[in-house]
Each structure stands twice: as structure tokens, then as C-alpha cells.
Protein backbone atom coordinates (compact mmCIF):
# COMPACT_ATOMS: atom_id res chain seq x y z
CA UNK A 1 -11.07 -12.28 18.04
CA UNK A 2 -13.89 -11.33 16.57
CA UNK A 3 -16.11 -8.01 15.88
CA UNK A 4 -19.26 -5.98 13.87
CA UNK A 5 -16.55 -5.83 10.88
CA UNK A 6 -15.73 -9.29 10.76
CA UNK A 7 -13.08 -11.86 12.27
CA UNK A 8 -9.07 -10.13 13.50
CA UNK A 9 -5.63 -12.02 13.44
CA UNK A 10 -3.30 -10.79 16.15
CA UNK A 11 0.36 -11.78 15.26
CA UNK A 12 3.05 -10.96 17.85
CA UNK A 13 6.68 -11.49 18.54
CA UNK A 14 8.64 -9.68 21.22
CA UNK A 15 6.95 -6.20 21.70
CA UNK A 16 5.77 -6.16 18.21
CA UNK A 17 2.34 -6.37 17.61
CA UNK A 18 -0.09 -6.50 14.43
CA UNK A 19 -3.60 -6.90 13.31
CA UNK A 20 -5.11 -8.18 10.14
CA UNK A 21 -8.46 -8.09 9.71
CA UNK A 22 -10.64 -10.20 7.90
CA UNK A 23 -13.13 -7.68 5.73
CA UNK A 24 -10.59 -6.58 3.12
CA UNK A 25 -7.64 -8.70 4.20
CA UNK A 26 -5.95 -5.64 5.35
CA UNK A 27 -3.81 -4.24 8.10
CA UNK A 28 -5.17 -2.52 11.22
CA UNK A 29 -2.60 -1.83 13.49
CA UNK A 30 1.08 -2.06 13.56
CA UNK A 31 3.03 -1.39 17.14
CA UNK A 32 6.49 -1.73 18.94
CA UNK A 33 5.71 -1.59 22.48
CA UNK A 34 3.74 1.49 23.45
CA UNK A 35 4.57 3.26 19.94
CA UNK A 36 2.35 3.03 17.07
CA UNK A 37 4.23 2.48 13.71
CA UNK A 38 1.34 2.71 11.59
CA UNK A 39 -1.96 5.04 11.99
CA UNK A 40 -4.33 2.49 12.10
CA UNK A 41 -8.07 2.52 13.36
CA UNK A 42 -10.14 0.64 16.25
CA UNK A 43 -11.05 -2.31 16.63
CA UNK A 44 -14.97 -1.66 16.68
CA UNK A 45 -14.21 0.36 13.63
CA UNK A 46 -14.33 -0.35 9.73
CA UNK A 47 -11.26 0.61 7.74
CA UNK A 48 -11.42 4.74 6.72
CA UNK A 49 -9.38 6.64 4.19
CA UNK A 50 -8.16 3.12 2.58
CA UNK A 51 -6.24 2.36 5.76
CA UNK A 52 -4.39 -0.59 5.78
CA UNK A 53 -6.02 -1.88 2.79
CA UNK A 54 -5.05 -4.18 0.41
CA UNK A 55 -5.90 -3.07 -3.45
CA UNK A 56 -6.13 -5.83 -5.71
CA UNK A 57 -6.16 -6.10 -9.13
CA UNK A 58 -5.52 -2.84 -9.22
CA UNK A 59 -4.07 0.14 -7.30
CA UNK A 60 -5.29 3.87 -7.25
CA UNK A 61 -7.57 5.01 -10.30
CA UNK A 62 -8.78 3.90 -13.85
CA UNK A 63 -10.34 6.90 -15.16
CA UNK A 64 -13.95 6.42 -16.58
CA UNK A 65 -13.61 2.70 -14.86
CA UNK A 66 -13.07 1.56 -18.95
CA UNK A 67 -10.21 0.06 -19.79
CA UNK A 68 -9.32 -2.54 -22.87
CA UNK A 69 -7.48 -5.84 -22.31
CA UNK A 70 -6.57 -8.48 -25.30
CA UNK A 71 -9.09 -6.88 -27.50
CA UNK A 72 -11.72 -6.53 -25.09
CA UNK A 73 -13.53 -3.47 -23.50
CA UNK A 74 -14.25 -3.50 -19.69
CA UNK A 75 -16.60 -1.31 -17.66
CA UNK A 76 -16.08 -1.28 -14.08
CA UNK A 77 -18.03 0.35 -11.17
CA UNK A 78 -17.33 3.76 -10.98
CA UNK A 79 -16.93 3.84 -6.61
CA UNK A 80 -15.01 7.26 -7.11
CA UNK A 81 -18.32 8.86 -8.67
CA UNK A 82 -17.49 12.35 -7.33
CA UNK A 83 -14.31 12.00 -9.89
CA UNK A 84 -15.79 9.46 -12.17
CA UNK A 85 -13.11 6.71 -11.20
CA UNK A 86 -12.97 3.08 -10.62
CA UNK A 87 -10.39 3.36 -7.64
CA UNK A 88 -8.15 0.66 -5.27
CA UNK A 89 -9.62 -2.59 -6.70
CA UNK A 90 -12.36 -5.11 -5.47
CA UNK A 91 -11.02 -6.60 -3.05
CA UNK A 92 -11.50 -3.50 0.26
CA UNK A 93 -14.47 -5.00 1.52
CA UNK A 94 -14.41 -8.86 0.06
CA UNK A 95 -14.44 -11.55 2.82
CA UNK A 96 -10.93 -13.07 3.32
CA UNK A 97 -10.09 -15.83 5.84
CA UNK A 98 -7.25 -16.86 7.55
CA UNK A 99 -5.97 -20.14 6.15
CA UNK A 100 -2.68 -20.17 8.42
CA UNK A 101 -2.08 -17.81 12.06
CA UNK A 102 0.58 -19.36 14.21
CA UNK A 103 2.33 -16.73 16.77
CA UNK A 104 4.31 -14.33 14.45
CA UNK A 105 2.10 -15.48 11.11
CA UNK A 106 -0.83 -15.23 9.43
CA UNK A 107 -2.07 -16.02 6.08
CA UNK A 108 -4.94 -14.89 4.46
CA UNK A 109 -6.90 -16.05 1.47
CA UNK A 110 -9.37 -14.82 -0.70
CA UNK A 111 -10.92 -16.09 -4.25
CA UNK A 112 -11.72 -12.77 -6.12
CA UNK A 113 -13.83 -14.55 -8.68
CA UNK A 114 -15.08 -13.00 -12.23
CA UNK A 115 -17.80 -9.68 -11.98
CA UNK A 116 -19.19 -7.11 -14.22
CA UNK A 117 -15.49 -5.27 -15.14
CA UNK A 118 -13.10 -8.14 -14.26
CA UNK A 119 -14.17 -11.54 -15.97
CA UNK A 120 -11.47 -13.27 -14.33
CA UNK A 121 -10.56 -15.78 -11.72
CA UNK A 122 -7.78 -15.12 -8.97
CA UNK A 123 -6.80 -17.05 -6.04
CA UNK A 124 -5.05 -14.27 -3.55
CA UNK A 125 -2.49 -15.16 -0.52
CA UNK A 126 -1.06 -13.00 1.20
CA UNK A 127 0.76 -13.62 4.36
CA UNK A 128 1.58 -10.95 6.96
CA UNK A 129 5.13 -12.50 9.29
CA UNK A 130 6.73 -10.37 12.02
CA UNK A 131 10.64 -11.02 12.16
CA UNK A 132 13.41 -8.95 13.74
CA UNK A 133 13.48 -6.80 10.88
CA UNK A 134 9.83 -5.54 11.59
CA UNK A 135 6.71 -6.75 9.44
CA UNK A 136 7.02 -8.36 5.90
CA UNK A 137 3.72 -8.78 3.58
CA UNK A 138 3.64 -11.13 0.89
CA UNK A 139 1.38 -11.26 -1.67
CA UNK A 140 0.32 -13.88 -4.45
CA UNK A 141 -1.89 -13.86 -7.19
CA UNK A 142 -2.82 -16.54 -8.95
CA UNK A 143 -4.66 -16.93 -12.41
CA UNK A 144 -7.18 -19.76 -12.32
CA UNK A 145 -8.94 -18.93 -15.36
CA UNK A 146 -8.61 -20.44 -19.04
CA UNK A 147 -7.24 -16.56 -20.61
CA UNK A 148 -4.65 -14.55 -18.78
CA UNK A 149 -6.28 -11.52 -16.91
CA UNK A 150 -4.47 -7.74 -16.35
CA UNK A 151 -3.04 -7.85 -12.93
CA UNK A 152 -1.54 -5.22 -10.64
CA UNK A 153 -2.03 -4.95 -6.28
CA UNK A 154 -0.71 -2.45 -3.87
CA UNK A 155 -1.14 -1.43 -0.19
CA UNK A 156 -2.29 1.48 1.92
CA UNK A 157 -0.88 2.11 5.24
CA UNK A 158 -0.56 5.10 6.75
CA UNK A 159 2.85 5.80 8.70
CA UNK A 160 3.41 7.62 11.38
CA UNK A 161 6.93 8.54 13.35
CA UNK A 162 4.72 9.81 16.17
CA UNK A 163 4.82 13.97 15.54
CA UNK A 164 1.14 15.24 15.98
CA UNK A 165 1.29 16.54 12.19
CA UNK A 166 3.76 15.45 9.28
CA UNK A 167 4.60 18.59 8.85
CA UNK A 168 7.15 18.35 11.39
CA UNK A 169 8.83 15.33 10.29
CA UNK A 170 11.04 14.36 7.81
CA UNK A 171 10.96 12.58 4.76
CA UNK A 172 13.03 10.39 2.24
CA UNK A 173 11.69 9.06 -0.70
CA UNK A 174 14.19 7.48 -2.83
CA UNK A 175 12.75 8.60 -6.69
CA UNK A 176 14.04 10.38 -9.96
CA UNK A 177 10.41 10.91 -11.04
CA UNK A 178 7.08 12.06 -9.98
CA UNK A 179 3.94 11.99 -11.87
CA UNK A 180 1.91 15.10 -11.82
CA UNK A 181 -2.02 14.27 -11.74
CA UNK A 182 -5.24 15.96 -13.00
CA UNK A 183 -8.26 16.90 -10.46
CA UNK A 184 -9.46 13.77 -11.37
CA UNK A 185 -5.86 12.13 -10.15
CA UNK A 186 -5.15 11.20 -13.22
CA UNK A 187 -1.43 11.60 -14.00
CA UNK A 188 -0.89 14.16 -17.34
CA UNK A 189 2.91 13.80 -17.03
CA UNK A 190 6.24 12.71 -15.23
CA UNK A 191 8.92 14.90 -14.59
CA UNK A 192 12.25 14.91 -12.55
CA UNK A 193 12.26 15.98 -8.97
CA UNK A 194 15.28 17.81 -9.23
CA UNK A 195 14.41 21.62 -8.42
CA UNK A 196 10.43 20.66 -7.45
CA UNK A 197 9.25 20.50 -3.80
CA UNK A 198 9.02 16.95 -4.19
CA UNK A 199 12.78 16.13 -4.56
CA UNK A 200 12.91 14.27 -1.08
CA UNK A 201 16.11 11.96 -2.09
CA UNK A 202 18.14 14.16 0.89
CA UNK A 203 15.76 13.71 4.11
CA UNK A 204 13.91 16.96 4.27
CA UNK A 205 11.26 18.28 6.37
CA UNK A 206 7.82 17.57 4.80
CA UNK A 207 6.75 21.03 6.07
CA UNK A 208 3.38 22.04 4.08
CA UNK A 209 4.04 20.56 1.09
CA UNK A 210 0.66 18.87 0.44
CA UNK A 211 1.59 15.20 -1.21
CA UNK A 212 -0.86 13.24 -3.48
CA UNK A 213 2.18 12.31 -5.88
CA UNK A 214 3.21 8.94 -7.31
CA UNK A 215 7.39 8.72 -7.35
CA UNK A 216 8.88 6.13 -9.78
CA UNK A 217 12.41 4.94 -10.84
CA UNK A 218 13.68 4.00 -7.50
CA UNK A 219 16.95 3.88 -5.89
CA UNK A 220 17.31 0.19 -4.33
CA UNK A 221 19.92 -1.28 -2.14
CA UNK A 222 21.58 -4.52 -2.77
CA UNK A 223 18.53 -6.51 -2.27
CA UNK A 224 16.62 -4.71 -4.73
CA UNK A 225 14.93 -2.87 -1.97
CA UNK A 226 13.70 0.85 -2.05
CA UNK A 227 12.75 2.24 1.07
CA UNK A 228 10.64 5.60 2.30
CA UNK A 229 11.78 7.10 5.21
CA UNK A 230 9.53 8.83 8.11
CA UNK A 231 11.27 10.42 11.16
CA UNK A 232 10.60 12.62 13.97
CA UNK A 233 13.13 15.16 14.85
CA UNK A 234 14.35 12.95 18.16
CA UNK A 235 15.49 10.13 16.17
CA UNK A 236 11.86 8.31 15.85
CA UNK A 237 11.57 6.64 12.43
CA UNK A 238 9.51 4.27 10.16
CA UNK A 239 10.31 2.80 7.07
CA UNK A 240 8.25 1.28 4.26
CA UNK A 241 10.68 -0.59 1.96
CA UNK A 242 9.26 -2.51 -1.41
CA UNK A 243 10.21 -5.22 -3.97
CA UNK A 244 11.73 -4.74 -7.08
CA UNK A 245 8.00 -5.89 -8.18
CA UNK A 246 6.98 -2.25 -6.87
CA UNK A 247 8.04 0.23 -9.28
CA UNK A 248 5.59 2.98 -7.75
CA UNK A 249 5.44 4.14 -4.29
CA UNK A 250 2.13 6.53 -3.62
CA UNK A 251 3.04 9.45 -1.26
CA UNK A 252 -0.21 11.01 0.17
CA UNK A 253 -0.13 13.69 3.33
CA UNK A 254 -4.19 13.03 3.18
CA UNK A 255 -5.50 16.77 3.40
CA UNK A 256 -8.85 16.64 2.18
CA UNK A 257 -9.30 13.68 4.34
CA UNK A 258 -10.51 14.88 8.19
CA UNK A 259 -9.69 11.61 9.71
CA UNK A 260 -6.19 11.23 8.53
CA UNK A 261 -5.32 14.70 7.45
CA UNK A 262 -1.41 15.44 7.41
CA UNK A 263 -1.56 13.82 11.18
CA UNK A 264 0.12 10.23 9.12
CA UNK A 265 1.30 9.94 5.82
CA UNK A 266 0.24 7.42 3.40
CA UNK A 267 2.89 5.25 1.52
CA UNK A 268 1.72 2.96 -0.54
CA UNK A 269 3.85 0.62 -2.45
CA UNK A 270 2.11 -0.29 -6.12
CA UNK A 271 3.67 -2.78 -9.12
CA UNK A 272 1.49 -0.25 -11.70
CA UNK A 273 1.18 3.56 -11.74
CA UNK A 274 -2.40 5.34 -11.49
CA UNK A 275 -4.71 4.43 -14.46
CA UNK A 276 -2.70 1.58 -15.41
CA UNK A 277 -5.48 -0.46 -17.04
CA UNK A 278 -6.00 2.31 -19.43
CA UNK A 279 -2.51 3.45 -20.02
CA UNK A 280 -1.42 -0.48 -19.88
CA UNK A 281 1.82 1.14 -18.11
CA UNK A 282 3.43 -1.98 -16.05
CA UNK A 283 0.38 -4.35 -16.03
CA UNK A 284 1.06 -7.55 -15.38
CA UNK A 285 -0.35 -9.92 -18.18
CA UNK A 286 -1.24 -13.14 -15.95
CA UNK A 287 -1.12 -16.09 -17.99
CA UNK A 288 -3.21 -18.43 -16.66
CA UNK A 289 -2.22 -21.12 -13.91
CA UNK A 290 0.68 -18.58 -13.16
CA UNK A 291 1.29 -16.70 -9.74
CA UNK A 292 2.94 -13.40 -8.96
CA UNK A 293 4.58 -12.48 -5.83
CA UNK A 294 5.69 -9.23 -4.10
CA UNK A 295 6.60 -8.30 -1.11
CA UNK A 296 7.21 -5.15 0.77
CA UNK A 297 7.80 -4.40 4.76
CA UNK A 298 7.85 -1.72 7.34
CA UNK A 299 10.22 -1.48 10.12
CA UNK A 300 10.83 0.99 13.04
CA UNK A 301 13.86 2.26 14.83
CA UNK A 302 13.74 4.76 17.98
CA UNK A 303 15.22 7.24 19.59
CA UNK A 304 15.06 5.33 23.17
CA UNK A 305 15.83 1.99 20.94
CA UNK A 306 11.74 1.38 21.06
CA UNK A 307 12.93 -1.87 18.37
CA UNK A 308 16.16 -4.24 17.78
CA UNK A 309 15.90 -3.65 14.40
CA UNK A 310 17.03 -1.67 11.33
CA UNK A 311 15.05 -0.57 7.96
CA UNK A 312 17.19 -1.56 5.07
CA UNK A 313 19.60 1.26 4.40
């Protein structure tokens, strides 16, 4: 189906339902029968508040867009002007096409080719696949230049367990660490959660605790999964699990944003912490003709059994 903001893949299977779309590659809705998972957006609308985006080569911020890489200065757009930032990539608003969509599939693909910033060549895949465990997105990079290139991606849904604010819902975010950021979000430092009001390891109620924090050294299961947990007090819950290529996981309750302000809660899984470029903190040196994959999922589980499936414990 098609629209003003470009070409959408429906996948389906059972009474799950999703919807990539093609400006930005991204996702823009995620349901289990009558219950959105995610807070998505219309379908005559373009993505707001980074919904469902995909942020490639780089999550969140690089502060002052400059950043140095095998001896070489970049300068990248600053499109966070208002905080002099280069922020979430180039990839929100490239053209991406589907280059696989079966029932319960879809792949899409999109050549982010050298600019002013990024003088380097990637071939992106990433393929969305609805199972009984919920949704699973893959994504793969590829290096097709002649030098390797600084690589990092992440994603930016927006969960909800289906309470009109957050603040009445619970939350479990598996970390040791937060980073604390600047005004600019910039993080200054990382500190343990223990004895902050962002120790969520025990599921607590997010209340008004206002949440624009990155959380690192994750607790995995046996899979080398870590997974954030969103439920409503009558048993409602989503959960965003990651890779063991995601070291970061973005918590964001979105209160200066009207549109998605502390009614959903952003969790977005990242392979690099904020101002990575700069900092060089977990880049990912691409050499070239190599690929990197990650994956990470959601699934839901409800009170009324709204899904046959669990999150990973």
C-alpha cells in the first residue's frame, strides 16, 4: 500500500500485525489483535518524535556534529541546531525499498552512500519477521568501500502497555549503569543506579520520574538477551529485548515532546552510547567488505492472554 510518505509493508501472522514503511525504513505500527504494542503514528502521517525509526550509522548525538576517524576530521550536519548536535544518523528520511515481503516478512534495503560528514559506502538490510515470540528486527551493515568506516545503528520505538500515561506503569530495565547527560544530552558521567531513581532492576512504578537516560552493562539471559520491561497494573506488558551487539538501551518518557509526552515510553536499543563518534566509546571499526548484524525484538503478553507468547525472561 502506498501513501504521501512513500510505499508501506504490512506483515502479519495470527493476530499480529506490523507496518514498515518505506521513507526511513522504519516501523509504524506494531499490534496483537485490538491492542497496540507500540505507539506508532497514521498511516497518512510522517514519522514524529523519531518513532519507529531506524538510526544508522549512528544513534542519538555527536556533539558539534565533528568527530575524528583514522586520522581524519569529519563535519556533519548539525539537524539538532537548537543543541548544536548531529543526532540519529542519515538514514530517517532516506528512501529504502523492500527487496523481500512474503506474509510474516519483509526486508528492506537501502545504499547509504558517501556525503559531506560520512565518506563512506554501506549497503543496509534489515529484515522485520513476526514469529510466535512477537517481532524480531535484523539489521546488517555492510562496508562497500576501499577504507573501513565508524559504524554504530539503533532503533526508536515507542512502547506502550496501554495505561493513558507511563506514569502508571511499571518498569524494568535490566542495567548497573546510567549515564548522566548535559543540556545538550551529552553524557558528563556514568554512575551506578543503586540508590538513584533510575535503579529499575526490581519492576517499579515509573511514577514522575522524567527519563532521558542511557543504561549500560546489562543483565542478559542465556541467550545473551537483555530485555526492558513495560506493564500495566492488570497484567498488560511489552518487552523490548536486544543482542549482545546492544550494549546501550535509551530510556526516554518524552516530556518535552507534545505528541508523545509520558503517554509511551521510548526504548531504544543502541550498539554505541551518545556521542560515540567523538568519544570513540564502542564504535564499530568496519573493515571493508565486512557486515555486522544485530538483532533485537519486542513481544507482548496480556492480562486476557491478548498473545501466545512470552518475552524472554
Amino acid at each position: 500500500m502506498g501513501h504521501a510518505f512513500g510505499e508501506q509493508f504490512e506483515i502479519t501472522l495470527g493476530r499480529q500485525r506490523a507496518v514498515v514503511v518505506e521513507v526511513g525504513g522504519g516501523l509504524r505500527t506494531y499490534s496483537v489483535g485490538d491492542r497496540n504494542v507500540l505507539d506508532g503514528y497514521a498511516v497518512d502521517e510522517p514519522a514524529t518524535s523519531g518513532r519507529g525509526q531506524v538510526l544508522i550509522p549512528w544513534p542519538n548525538r555527536i556533539r558539534d556534529g565533528t568527530y575524528e576517524f583514522d586520522g581524519r576530521r569529519h563535519q556533519l550536519e548539525l539537524n539538532e541546531p537548537e543543541r548544536g548536535n548531529a543526532i540519529h544518523g542519515l538514514v530517517r528520511n532516506a528512501s529504502w525499498r523492500a527487496t523481500e515481503h512474503d506474509g510474516n516478512r519483509v526486508v528492506m534495503g537501502h545504499m547509504l552512500d558517501e556525503q559531506t560528514g560520512y565518506p563512506f559506502s554501506l549497503e543496509l538490510r534489515i529484515e522485520y519477521a513476526l514469529s510466535e515470540g512477537g517481532l524480531s528486527v535484523t539489521t546488517t551493515a555492510t562496508n562497500l568501500g576501499a577504507e573501513r568506516c565508524p559504524y554504530g545503528c539503533g532503533a526508536h520505538p515507542y512502547l506502550t502497555a496501554g495505561t493513558p500515561k507511563v506514569d502508571t506503569a511499571s518498569l524494568s530495565v535490566p542495567a548497573e549503569t546510567v549515564l548522566l547527560s548535559d543540556e545538550r544530552g551529552i553524557p558528563t558521567e556514568a554512575i551506578p543506579v543503586e540508590g538513584t531513581e533510575f535503579d529499575f532492576r526490581v519492576p517499579s512504578a515509573i511514577g514522575k520520574t522524567v527519563l532521558d537516560h542511557c543504561f549500560t552493562d546489562l543483565e542478559r539471559d542465556a541467550d545473551g538477551r537483555a530485555a526492558v520491561r513495560l506493564s500495566d497494573p492488570g497484567g498488560h506488558s511489552v518487552t523490548l529485548w536486544a543482542d549482545e551487539s546492544y550494549r546501550y538501551v535509551m530510556v526516554f518518557t518524552g516530556d518535552p515532546l507534545p505528541d508523545v509526552a509520558r503517554r509511551s515510553l521510548a526504548v531504544e536499543p543502541m550498539t554505541c552510547p551518545p556521542n560515540a563518534f567523538q568519544t570513540g566509546k564502542d564504535v564499530i571499526a568496519l573493515e571493508p567488505g565486512r557486515a555486522f548484524s544485530s538483532t533485537w525484538g519486542v513481544s507482548a503478553v496480556g492480562g486476557r492472554r491478548i498473545a501466545a507468547m512470552e518475552g524472554p525472561s
